[in-house]
Protein backbone atom coordinates (compact mmCIF):
# COMPACT_ATOMS: atom_id res chain seq x y z
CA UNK A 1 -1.56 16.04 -4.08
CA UNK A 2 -5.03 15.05 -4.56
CA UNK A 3 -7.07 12.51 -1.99
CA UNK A 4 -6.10 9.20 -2.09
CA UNK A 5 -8.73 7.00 -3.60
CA UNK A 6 -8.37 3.45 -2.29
CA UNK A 7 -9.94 0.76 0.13
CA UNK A 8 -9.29 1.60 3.39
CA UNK A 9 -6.62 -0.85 5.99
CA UNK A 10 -5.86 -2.52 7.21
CA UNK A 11 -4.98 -5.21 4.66
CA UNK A 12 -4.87 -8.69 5.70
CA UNK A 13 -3.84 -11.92 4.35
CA UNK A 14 -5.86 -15.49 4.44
CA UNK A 15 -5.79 -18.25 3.13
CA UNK A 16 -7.63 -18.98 -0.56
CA UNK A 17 -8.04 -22.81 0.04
CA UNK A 18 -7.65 -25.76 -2.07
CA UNK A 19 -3.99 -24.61 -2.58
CA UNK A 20 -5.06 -21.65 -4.70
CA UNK A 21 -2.83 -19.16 -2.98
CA UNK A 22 -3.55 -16.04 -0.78
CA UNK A 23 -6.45 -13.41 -0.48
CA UNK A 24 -5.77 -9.90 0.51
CA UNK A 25 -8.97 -8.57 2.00
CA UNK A 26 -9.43 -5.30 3.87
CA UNK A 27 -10.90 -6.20 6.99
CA UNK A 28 -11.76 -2.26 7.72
CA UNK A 29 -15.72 -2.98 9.02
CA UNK A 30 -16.59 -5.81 10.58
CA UNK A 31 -19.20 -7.53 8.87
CA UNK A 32 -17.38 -6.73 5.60
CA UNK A 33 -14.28 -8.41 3.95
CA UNK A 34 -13.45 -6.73 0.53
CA UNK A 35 -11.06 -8.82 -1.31
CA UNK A 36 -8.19 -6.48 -2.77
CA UNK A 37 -6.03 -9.14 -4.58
CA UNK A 38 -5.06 -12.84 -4.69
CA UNK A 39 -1.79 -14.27 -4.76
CA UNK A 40 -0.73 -17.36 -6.26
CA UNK A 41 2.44 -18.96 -7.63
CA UNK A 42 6.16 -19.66 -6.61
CA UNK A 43 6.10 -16.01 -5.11
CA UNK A 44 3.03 -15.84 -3.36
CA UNK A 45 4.27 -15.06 0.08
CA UNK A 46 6.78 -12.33 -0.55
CA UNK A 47 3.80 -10.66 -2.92
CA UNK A 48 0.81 -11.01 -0.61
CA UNK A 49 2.94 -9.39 2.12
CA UNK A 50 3.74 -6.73 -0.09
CA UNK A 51 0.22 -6.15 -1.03
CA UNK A 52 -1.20 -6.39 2.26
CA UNK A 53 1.27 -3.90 3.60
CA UNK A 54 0.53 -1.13 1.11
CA UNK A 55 -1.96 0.79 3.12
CA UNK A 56 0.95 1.10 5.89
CA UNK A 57 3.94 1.98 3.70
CA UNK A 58 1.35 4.61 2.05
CA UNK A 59 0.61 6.12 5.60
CA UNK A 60 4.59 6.25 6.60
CA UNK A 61 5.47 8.08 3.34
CA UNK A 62 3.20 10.21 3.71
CA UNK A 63 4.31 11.02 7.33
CA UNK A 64 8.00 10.99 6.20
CA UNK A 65 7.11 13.67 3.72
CA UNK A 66 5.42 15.83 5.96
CA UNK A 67 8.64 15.44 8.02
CA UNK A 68 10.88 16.46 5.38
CA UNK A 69 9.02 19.16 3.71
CA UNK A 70 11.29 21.59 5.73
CA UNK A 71 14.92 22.96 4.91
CA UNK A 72 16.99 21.53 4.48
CA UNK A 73 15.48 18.79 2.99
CA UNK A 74 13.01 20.68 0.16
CA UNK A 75 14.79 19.89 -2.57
CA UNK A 76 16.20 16.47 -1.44
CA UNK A 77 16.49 13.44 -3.90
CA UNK A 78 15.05 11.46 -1.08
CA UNK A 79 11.73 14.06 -0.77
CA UNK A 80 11.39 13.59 -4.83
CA UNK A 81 11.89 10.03 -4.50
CA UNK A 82 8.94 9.93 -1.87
CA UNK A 83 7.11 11.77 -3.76
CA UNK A 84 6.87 9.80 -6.65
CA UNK A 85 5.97 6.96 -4.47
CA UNK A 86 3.01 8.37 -3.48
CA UNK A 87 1.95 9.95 -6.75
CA UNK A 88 2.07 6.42 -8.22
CA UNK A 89 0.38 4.40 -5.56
CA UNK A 90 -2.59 6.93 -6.26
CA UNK A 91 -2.42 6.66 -9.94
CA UNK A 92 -1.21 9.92 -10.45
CA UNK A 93 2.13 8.08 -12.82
CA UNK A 94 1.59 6.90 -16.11
């Protein structure tokens, strides 16, 4: 799999103001906030924390793949599945 090509975690959540939702920003370096995404609407919660906890859920599959790249599990529906995962959060998927 090739080298994941995103903006660093972690990914936090703050508030937009004026009732315009939430930012995701990747606090990463200190003087530097790089907003990632904004949330707004009847779902904004349950979407921000999705967002903000990609970086994380990225790290763990990766870790649970590397755990289960050994028989028996090599040709396990679950290793596939996790692989897919990862192949789409790095745009790998059409």
């Amino acid at each position: 799999m090739s080298e994941t090509k995103h903006t660093q975690g972690p990914w936090t959540i703050h508030d937009g103001g004026m009732n315009m939702g939430w930012k995701i920003v990747a606090d990463n370096e200190p003087k530097c906030r790089k907003n990632i995404a904004s949330c707004g609407g009847q779902l904004r919660d349950g979407n921000a924390q999705l967002i903000a906890a990609a970086p994380d859920m990225l790290a763990a599959l990766k870790e649970a793949r590397e755990a289960l790249s050994h028989p028996p599990f090599v040709n396990s529906p679950t290793l596939k599945t996790i692989d897919a995962a990862i192949a789409k959060a790095k745009g790998e998927t059409k």
